[in-house]
PDB file of N, CA and C in Angstrom:
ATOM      1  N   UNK A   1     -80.497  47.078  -7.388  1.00  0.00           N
ATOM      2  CA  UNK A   1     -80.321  47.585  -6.038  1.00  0.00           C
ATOM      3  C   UNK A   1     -81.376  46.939  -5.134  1.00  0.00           C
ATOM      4  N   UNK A   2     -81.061  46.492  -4.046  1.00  0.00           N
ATOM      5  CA  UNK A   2     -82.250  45.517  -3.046  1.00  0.00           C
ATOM      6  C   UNK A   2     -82.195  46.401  -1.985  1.00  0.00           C
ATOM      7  N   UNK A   3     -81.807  47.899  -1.535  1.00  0.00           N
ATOM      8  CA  UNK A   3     -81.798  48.876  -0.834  1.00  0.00           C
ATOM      9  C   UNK A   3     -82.815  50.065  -1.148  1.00  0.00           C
ATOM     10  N   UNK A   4     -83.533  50.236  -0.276  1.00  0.00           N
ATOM     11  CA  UNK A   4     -84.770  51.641  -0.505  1.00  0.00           C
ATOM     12  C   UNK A   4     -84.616  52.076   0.736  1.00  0.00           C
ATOM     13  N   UNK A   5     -84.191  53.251   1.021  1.00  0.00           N
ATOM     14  CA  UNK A   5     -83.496  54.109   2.134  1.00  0.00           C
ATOM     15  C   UNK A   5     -84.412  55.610   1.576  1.00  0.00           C
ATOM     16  N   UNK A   6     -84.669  55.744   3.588  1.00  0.00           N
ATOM     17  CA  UNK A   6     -85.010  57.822   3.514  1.00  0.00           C
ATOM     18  C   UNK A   6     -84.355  57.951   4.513  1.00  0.00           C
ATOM     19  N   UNK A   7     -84.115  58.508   5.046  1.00  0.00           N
ATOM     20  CA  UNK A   7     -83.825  59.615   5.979  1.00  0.00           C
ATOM     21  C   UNK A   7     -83.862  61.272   6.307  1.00  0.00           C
ATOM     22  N   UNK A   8     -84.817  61.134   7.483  1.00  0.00           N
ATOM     23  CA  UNK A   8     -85.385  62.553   7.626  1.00  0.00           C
ATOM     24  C   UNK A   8     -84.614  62.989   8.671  1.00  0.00           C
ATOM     25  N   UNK A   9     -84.424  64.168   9.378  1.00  0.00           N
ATOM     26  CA  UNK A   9     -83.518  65.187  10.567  1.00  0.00           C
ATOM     27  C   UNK A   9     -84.929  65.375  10.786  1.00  0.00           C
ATOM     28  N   UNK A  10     -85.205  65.781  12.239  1.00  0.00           N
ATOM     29  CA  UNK A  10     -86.076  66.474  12.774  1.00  0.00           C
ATOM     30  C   UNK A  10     -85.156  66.919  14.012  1.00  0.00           C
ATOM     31  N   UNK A  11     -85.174  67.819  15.001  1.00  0.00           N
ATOM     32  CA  UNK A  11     -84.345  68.191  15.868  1.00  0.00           C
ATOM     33  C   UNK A  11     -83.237  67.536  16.587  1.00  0.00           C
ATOM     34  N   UNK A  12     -82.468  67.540  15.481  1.00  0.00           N
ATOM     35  CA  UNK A  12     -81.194  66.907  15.631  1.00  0.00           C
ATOM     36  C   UNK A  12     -81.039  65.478  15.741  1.00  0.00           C
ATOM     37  N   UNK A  13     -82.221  64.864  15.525  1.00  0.00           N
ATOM     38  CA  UNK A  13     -82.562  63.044  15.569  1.00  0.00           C
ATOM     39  C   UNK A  13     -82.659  62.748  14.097  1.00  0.00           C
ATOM     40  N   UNK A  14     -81.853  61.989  13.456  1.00  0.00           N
ATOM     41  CA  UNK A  14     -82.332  61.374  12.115  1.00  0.00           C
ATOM     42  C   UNK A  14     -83.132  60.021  12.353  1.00  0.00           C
ATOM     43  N   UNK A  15     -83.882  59.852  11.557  1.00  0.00           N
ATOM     44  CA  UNK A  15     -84.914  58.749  11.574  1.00  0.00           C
ATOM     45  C   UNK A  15     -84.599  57.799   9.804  1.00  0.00           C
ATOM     46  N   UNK A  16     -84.514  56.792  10.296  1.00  0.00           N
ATOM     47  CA  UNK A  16     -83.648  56.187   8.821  1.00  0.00           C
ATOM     48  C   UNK A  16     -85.595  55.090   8.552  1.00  0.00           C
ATOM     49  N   UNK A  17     -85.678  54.757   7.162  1.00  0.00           N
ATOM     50  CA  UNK A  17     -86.571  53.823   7.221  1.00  0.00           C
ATOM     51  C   UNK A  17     -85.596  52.837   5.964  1.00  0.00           C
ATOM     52  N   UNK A  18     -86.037  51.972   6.046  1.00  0.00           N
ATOM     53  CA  UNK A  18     -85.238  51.101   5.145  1.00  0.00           C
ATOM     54  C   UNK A  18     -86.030  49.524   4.788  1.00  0.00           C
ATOM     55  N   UNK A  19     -86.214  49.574   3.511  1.00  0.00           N
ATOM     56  CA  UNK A  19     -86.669  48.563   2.979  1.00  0.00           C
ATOM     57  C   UNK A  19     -85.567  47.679   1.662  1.00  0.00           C
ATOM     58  N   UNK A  20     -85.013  46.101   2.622  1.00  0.00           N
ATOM     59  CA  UNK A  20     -84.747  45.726   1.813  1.00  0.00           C
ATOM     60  C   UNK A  20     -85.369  44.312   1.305  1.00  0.00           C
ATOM     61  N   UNK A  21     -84.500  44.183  -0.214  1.00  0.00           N
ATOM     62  CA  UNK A  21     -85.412  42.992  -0.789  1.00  0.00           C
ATOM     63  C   UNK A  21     -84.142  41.631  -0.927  1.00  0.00           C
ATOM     64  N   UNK A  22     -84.667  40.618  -0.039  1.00  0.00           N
ATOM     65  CA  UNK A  22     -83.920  39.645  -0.002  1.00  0.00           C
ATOM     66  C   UNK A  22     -84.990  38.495   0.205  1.00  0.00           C
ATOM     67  N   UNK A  23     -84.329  37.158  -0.355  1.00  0.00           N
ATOM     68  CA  UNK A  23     -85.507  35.885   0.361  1.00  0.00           C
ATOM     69  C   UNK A  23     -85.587  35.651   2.041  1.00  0.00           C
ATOM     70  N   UNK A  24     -84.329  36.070   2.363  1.00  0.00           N
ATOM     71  CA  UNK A  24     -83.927  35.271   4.246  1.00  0.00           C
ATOM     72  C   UNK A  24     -84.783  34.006   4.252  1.00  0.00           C
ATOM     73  N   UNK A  25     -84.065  33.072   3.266  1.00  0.00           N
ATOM     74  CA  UNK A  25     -84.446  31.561   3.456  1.00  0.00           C
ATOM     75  C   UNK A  25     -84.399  31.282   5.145  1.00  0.00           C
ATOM     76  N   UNK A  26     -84.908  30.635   5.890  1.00  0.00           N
ATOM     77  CA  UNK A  26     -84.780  29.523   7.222  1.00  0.00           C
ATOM     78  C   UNK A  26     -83.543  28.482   6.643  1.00  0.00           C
ATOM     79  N   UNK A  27     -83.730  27.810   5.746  1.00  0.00           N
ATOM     80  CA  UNK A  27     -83.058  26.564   5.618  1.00  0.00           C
ATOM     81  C   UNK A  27     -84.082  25.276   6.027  1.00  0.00           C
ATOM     82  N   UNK A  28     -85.173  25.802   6.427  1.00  0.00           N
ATOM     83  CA  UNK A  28     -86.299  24.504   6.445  1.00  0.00           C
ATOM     84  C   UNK A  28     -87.781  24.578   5.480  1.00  0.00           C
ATOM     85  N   UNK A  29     -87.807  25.533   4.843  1.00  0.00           N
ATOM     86  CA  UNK A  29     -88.461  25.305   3.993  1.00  0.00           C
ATOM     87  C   UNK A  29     -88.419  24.277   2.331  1.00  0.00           C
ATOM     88  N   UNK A  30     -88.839  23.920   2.008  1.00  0.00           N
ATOM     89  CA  UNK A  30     -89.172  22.507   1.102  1.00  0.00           C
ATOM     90  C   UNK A  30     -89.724  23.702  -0.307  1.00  0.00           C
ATOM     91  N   UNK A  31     -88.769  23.264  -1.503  1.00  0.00           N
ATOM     92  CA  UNK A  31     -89.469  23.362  -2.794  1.00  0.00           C
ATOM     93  C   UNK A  31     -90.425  22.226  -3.237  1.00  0.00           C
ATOM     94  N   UNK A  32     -91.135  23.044  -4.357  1.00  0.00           N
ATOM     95  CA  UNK A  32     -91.940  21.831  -5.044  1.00  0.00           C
ATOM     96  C   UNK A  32     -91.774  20.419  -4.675  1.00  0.00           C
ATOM     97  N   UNK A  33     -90.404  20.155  -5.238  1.00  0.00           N
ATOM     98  CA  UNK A  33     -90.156  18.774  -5.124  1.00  0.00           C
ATOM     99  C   UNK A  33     -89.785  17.999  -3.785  1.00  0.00           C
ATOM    100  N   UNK A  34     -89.828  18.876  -2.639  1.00  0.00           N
ATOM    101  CA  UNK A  34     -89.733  18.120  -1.698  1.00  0.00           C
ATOM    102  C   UNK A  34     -88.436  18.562  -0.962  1.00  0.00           C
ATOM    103  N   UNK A  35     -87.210  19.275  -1.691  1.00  0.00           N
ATOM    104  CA  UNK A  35     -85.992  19.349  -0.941  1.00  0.00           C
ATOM    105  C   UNK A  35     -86.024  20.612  -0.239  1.00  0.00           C
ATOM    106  N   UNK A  36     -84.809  20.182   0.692  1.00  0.00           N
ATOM    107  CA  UNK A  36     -85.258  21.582   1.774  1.00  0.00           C
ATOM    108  C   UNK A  36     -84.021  23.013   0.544  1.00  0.00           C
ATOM    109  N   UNK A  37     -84.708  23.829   1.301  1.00  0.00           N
ATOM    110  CA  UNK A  37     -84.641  25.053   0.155  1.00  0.00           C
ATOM    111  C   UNK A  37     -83.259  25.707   1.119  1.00  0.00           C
ATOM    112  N   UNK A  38     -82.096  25.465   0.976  1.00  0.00           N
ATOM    113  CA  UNK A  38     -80.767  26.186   1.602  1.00  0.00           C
ATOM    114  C   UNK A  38     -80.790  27.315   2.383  1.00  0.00           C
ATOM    115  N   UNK A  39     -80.711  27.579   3.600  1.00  0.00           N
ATOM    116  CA  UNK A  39     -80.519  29.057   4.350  1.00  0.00           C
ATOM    117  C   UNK A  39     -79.628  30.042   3.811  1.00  0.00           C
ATOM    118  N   UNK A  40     -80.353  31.442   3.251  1.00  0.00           N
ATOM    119  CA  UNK A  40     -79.848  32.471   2.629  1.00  0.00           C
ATOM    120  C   UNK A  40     -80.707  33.650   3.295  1.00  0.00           C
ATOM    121  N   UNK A  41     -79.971  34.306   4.270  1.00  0.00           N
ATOM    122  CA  UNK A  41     -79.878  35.622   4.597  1.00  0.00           C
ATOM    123  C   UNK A  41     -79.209  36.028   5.080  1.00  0.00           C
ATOM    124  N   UNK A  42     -79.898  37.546   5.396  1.00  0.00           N
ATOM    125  CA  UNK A  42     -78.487  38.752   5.498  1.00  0.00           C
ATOM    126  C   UNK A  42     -77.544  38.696   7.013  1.00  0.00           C
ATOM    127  N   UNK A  43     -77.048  38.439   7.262  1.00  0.00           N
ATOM    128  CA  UNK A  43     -76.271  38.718   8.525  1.00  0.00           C
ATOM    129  C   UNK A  43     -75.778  39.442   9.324  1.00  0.00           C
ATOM    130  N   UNK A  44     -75.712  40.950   8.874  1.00  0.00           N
ATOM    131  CA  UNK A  44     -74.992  41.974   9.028  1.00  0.00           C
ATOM    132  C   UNK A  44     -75.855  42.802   8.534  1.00  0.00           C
ATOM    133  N   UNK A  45     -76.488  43.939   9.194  1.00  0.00           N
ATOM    134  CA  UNK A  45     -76.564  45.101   8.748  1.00  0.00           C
ATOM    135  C   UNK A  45     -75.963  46.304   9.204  1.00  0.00           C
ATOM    136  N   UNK A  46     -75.186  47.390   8.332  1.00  0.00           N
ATOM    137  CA  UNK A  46     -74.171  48.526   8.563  1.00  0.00           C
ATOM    138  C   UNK A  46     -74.966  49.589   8.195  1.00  0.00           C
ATOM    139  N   UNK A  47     -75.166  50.638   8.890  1.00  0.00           N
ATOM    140  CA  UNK A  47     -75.063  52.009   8.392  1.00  0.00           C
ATOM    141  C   UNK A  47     -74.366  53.224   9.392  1.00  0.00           C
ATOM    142  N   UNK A  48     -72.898  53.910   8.693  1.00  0.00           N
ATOM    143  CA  UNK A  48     -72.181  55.234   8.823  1.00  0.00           C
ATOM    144  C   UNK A  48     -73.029  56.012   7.750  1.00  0.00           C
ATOM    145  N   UNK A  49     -72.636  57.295   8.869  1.00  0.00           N
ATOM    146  CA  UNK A  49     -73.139  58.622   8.316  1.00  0.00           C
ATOM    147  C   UNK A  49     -71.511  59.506   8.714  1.00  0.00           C
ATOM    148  N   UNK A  50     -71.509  60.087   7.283  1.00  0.00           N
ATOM    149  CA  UNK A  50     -69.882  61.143   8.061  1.00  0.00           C
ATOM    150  C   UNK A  50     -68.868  60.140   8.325  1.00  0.00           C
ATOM    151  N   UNK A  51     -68.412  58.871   8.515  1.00  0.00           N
ATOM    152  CA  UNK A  51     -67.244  58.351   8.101  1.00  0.00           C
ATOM    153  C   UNK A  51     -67.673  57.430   9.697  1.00  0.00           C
ATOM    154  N   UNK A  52     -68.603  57.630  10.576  1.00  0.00           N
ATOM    155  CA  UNK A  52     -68.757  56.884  11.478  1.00  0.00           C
ATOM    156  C   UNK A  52     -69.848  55.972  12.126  1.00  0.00           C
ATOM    157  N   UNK A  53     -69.625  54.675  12.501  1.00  0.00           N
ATOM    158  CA  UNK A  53     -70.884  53.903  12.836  1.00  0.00           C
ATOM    159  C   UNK A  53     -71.949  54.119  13.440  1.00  0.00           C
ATOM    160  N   UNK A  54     -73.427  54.816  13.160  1.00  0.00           N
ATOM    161  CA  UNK A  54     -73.714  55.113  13.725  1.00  0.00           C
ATOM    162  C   UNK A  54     -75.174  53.587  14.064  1.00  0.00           C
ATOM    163  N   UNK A  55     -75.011  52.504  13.287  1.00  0.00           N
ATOM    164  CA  UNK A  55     -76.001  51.273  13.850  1.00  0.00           C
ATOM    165  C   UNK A  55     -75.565  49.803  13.298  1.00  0.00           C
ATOM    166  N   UNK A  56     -74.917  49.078  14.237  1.00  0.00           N
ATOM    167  CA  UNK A  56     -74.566  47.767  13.649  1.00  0.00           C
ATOM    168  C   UNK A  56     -75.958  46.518  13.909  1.00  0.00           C
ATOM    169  N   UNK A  57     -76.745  45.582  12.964  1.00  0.00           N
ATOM    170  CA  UNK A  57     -77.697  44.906  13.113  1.00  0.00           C
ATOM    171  C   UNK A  57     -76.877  43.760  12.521  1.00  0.00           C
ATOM    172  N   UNK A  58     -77.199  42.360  13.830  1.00  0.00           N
ATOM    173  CA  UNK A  58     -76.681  41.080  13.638  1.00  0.00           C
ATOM    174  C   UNK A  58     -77.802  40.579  13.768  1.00  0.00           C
ATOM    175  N   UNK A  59     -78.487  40.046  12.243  1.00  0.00           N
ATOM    176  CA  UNK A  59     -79.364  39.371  12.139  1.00  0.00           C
ATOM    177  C   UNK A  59     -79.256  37.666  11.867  1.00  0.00           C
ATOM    178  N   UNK A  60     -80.418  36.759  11.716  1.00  0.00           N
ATOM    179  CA  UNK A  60     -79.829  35.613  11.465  1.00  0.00           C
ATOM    180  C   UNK A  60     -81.582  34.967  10.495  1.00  0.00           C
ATOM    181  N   UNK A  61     -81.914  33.990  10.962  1.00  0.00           N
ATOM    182  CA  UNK A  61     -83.037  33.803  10.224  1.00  0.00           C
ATOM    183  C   UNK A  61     -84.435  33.703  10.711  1.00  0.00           C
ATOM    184  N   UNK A  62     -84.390  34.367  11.942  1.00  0.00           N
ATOM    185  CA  UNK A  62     -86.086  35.009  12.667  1.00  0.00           C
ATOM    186  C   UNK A  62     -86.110  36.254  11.655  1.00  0.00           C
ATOM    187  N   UNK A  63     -85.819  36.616  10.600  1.00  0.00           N
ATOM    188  CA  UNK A  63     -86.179  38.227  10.229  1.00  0.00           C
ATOM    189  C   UNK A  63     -87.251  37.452   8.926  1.00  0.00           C
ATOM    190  N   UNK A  64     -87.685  38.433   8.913  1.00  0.00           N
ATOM    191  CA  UNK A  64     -88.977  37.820   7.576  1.00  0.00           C
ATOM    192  C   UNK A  64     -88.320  38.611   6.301  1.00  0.00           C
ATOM    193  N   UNK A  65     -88.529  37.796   5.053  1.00  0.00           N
ATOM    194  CA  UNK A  65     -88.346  38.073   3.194  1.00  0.00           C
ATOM    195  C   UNK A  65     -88.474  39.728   3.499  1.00  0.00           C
ATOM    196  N   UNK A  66     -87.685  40.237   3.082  1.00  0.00           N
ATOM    197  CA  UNK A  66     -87.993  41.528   2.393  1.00  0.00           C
ATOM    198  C   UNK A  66     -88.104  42.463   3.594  1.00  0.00           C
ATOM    199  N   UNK A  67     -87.013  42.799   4.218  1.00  0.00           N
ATOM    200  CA  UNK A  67     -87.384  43.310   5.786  1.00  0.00           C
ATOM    201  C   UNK A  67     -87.323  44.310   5.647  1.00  0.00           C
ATOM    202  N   UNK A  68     -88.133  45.356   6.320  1.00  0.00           N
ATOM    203  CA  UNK A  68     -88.372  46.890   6.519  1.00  0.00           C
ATOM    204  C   UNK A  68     -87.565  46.692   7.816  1.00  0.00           C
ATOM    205  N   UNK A  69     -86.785  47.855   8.350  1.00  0.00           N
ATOM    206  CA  UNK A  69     -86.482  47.962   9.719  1.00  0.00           C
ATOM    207  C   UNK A  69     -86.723  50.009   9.741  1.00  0.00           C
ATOM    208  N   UNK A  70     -86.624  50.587  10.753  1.00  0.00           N
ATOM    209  CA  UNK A  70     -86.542  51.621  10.812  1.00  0.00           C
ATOM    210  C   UNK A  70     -85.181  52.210  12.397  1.00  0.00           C
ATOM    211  N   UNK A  71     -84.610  52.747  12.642  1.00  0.00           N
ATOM    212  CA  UNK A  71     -83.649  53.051  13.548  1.00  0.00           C
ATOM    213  C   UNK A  71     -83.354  54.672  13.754  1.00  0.00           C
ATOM    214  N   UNK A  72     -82.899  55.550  14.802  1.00  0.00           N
ATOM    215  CA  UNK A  72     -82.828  56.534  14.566  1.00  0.00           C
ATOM    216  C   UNK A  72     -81.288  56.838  15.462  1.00  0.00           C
ATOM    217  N   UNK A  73     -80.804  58.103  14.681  1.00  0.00           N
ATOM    218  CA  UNK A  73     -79.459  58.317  15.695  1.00  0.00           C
ATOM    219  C   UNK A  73     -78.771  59.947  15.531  1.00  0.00           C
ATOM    220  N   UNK A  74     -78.243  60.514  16.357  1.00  0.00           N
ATOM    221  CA  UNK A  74     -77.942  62.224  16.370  1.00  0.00           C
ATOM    222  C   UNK A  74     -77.218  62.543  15.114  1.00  0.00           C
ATOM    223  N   UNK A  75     -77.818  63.145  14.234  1.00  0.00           N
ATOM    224  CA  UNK A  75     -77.337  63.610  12.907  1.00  0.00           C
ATOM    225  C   UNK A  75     -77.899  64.983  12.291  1.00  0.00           C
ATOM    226  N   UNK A  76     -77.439  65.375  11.525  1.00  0.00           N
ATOM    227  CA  UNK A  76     -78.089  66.704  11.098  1.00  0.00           C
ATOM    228  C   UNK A  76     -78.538  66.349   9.656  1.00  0.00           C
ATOM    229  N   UNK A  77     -79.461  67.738   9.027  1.00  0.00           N
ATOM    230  CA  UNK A  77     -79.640  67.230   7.960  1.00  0.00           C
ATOM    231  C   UNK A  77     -78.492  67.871   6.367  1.00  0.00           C
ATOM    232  N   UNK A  78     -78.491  67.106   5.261  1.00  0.00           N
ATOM    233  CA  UNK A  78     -77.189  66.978   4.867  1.00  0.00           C
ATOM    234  C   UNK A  78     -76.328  66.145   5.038  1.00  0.00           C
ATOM    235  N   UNK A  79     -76.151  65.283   6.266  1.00  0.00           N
ATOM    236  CA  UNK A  79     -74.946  64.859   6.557  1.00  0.00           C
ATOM    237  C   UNK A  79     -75.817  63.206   5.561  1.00  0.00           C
ATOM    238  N   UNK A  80     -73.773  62.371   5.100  1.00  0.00           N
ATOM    239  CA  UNK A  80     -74.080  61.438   4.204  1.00  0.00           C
ATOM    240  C   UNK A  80     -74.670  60.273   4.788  1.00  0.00           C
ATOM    241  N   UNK A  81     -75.320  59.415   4.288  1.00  0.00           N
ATOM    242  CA  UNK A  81     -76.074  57.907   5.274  1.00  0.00           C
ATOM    243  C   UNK A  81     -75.508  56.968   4.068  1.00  0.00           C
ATOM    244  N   UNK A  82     -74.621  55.970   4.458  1.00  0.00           N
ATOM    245  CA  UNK A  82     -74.504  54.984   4.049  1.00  0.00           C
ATOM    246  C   UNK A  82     -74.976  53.634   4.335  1.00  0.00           C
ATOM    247  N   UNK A  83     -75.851  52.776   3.913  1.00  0.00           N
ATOM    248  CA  UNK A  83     -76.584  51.218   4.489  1.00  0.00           C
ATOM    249  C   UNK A  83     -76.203  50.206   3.940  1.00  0.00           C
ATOM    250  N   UNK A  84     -75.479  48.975   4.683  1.00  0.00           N
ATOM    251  CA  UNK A  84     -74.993  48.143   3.605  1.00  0.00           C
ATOM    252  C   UNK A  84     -75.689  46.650   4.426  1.00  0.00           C
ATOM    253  N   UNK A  85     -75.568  45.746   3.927  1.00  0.00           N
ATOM    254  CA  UNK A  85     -75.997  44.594   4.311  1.00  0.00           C
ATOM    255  C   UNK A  85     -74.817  43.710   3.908  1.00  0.00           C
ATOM    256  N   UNK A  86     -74.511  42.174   4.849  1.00  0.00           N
ATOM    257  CA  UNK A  86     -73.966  41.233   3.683  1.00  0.00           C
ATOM    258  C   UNK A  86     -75.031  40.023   4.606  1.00  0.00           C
ATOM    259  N   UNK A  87     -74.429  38.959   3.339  1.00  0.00           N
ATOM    260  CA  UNK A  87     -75.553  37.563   4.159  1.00  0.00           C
ATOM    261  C   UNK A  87     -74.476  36.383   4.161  1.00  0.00           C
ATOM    262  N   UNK A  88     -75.428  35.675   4.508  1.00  0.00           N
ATOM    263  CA  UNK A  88     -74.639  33.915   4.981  1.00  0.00           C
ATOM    264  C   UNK A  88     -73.623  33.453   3.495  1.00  0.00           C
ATOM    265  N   UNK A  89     -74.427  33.871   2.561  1.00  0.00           N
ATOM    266  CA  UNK A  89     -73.517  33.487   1.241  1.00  0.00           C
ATOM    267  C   UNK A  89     -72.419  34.096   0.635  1.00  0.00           C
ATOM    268  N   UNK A  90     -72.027  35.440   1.507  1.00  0.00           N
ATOM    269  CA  UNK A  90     -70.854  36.187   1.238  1.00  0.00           C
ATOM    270  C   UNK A  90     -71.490  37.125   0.272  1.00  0.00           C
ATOM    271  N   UNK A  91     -72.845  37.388  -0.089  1.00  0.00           N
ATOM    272  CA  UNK A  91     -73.159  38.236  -1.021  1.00  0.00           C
ATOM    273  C   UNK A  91     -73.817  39.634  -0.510  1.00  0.00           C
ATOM    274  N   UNK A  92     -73.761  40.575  -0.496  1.00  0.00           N
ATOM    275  CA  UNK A  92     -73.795  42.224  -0.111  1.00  0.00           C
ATOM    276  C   UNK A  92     -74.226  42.892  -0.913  1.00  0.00           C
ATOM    277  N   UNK A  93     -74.844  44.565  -0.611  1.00  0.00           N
ATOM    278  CA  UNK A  93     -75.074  45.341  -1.134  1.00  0.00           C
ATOM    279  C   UNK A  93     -75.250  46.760  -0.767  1.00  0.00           C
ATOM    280  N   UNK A  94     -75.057  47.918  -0.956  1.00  0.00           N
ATOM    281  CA  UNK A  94     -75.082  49.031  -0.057  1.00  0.00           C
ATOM    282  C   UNK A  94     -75.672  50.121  -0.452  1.00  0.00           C
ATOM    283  N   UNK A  95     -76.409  51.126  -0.708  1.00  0.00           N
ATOM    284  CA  UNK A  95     -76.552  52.585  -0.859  1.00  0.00           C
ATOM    285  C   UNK A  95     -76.430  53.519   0.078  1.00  0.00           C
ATOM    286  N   UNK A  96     -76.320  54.389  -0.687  1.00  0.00           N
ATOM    287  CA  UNK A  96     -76.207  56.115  -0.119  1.00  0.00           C
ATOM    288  C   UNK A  96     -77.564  57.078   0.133  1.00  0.00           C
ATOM    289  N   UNK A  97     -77.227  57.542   0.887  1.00  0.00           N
ATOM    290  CA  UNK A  97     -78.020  58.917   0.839  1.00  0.00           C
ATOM    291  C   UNK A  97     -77.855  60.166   1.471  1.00  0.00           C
ATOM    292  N   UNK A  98     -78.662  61.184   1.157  1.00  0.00           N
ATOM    293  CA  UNK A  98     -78.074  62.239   2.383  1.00  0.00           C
ATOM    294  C   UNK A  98     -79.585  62.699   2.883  1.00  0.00           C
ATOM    295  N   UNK A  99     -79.078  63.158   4.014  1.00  0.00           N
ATOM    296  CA  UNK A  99     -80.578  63.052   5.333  1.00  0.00           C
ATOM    297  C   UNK A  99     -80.920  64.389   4.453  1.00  0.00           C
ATOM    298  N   UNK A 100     -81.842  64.296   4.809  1.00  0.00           N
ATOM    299  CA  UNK A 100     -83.252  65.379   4.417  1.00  0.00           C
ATOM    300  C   UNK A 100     -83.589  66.335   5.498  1.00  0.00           C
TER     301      UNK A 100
END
């Protein structure tokens, strides 16, 4: 899983924190040997709560390895949080949770 999700309710505001683990290559960085190292990151970030969108993130390759983001939006606590990501390579991943 490359998803680490909380989510807290405080008066009727959920507050999401989210740490995921990805490289988000540039596409200009150089391995050992000299070749440039392929652009690989996430492109898309999704999270519904309750069956509806509540934050769409169109990222590209200004985000740094391993990005924390945090976002907040009108939810109660209980209700479900779903977070998904996909990237440039067609590869994705998502978890659950329920707000606190």
């Amino acid at each position: 899983m490359s998803i680490r999700i909380r989510a807290a309710e405080r008066d009727g505001i959920v507050t999401v924190r989210a740490l995921m683990t990805h490289p988000m290559e540039t596409g200009t960085a150089k391995d050992s040997a000299g070749n440039l190292i392929p652009p690989h990151h996430i492109q898309t970030v999704l999270a519904e709560s309750e069956g509806n969108t509540v934050m769409t993130a169109y990222w590209n390759v200004t985000i740094s390895r391993n990005p924390f983001f945090q976002f907040q939006f009108e939810g109660s606590s209980g209700d479900n949080l779903k977070l998904s990501w996909t990237d440039n390579k067609g590869e994705s991943d998502s978890t659950e949770t329920t707000v606190g």
